[in-house]
Protein backbone atom coordinates (compact mmCIF):
# COMPACT_ATOMS: atom_id res chain seq x y z
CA UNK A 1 -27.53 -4.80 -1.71
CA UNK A 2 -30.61 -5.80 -3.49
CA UNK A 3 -32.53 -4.03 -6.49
CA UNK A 4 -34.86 -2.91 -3.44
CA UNK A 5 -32.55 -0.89 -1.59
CA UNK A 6 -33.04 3.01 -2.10
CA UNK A 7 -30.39 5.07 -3.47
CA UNK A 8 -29.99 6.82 -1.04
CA UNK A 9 -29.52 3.95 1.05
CA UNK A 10 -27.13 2.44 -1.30
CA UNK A 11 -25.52 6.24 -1.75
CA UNK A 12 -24.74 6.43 1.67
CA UNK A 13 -23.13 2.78 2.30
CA UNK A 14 -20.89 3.07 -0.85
CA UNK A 15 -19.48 6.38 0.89
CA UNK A 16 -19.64 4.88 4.16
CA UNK A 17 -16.88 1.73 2.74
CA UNK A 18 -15.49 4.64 0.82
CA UNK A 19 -14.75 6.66 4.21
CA UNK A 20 -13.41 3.18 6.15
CA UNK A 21 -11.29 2.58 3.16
CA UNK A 22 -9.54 5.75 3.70
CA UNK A 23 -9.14 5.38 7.41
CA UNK A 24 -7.86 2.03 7.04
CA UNK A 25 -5.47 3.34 4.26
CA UNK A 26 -4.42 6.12 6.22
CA UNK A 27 -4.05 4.27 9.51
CA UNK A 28 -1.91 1.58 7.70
CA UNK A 29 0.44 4.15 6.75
CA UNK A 30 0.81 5.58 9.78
CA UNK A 31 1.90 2.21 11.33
CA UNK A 32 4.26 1.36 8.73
CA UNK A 33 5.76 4.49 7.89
CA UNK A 34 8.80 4.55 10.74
CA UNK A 35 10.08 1.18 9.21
CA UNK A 36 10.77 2.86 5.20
CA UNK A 37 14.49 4.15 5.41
CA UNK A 38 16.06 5.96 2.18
CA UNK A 39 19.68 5.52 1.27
CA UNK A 40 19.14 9.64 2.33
CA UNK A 41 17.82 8.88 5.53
CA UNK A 42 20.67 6.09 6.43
CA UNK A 43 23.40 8.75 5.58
CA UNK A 44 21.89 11.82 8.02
CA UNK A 45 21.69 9.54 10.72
CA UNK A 46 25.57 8.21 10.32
CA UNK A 47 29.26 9.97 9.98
CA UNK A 48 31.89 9.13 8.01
CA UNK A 49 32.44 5.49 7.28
CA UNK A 50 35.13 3.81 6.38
CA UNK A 51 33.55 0.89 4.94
CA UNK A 52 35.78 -1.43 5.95
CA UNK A 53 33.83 -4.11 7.50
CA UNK A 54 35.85 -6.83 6.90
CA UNK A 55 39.04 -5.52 8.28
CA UNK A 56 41.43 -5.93 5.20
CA UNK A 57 41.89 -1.81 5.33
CA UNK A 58 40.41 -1.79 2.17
CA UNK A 59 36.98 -0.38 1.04
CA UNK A 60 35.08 -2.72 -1.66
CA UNK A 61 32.15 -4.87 -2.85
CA UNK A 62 34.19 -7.92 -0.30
CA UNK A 63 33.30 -5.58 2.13
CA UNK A 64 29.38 -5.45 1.08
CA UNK A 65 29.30 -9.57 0.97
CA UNK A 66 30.61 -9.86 4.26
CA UNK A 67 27.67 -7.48 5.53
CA UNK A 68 25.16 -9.82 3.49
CA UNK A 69 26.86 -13.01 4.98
CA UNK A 70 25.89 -11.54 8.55
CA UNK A 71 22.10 -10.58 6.86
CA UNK A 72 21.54 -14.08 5.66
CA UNK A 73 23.31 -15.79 9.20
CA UNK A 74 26.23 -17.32 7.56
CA UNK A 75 28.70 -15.65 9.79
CA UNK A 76 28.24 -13.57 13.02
CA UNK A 77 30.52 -10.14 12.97
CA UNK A 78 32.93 -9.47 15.55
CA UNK A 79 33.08 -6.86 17.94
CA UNK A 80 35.36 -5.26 15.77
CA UNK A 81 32.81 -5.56 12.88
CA UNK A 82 30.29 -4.44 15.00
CA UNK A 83 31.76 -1.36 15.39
CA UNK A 84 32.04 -0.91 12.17
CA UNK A 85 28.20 -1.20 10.92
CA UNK A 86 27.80 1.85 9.33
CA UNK A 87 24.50 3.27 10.62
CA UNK A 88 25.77 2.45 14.28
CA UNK A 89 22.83 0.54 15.23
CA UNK A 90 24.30 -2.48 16.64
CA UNK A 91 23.09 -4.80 13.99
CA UNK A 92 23.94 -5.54 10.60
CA UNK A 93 20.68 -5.40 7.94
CA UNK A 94 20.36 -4.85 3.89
CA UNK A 95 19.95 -1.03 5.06
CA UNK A 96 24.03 -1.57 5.90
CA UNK A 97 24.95 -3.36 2.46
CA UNK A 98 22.77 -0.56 0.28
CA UNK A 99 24.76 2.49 2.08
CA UNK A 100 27.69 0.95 1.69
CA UNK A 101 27.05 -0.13 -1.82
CA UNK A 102 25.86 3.66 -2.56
CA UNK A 103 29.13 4.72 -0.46
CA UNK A 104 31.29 2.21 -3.23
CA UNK A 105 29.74 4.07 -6.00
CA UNK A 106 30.16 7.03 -5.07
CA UNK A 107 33.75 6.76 -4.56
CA UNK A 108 34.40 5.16 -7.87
């Protein structure tokens, strides 16, 4: 914009950017709003869970690492583990090791 342009001109392309702003915001959220999961939205989706991931028949924070080893690929689970993952999804992610940290805690 130059010190030529009318302001009306200049009115209506500041609430033009305004307007694509917005529908850029909005469409954003749209898109990423199926991948934000609350500790609240792990536990509706699950039933009761042992915890015990890493087979010791014991529920604590070894069972948590051994969730984060599979996260950062320094072990693979075994079927057995699999079937443990608490939000029965097939795969083992930091959604897993927060619910069962929040599990831990709430037991304690």
């Amino acid at each position: 914009m130059n010190k030529h342009t009318s302001p009306l001109l200049r009115t209506t392309q500041i609430l033009t950017l305004g307007i694509l702003c917005v529908a850029a915001s909005f469409a954003v959220g749209i898109h990423t709003a199926g991948d934000v999961r609350t500790v609240g939205s792990l536990q509706a989706n699950t039933v009761e869970r042992t915890g015990d991931i890493n087979g010791d028949e014991i529920f604590n924070e070894y069972d948590v690492i051994e969730v984060l080893h599979f996260v950062s690929g320094y072990a693979e689970p075994t079927e057995a583990q699999r079937k443990a993952d608490p939000t029965d999804d097939g795969q083992f992610t930091t959604d897993d090791a927060v619910l069962l940290l929040h599990d831990l805690a709430a037991r304690k």
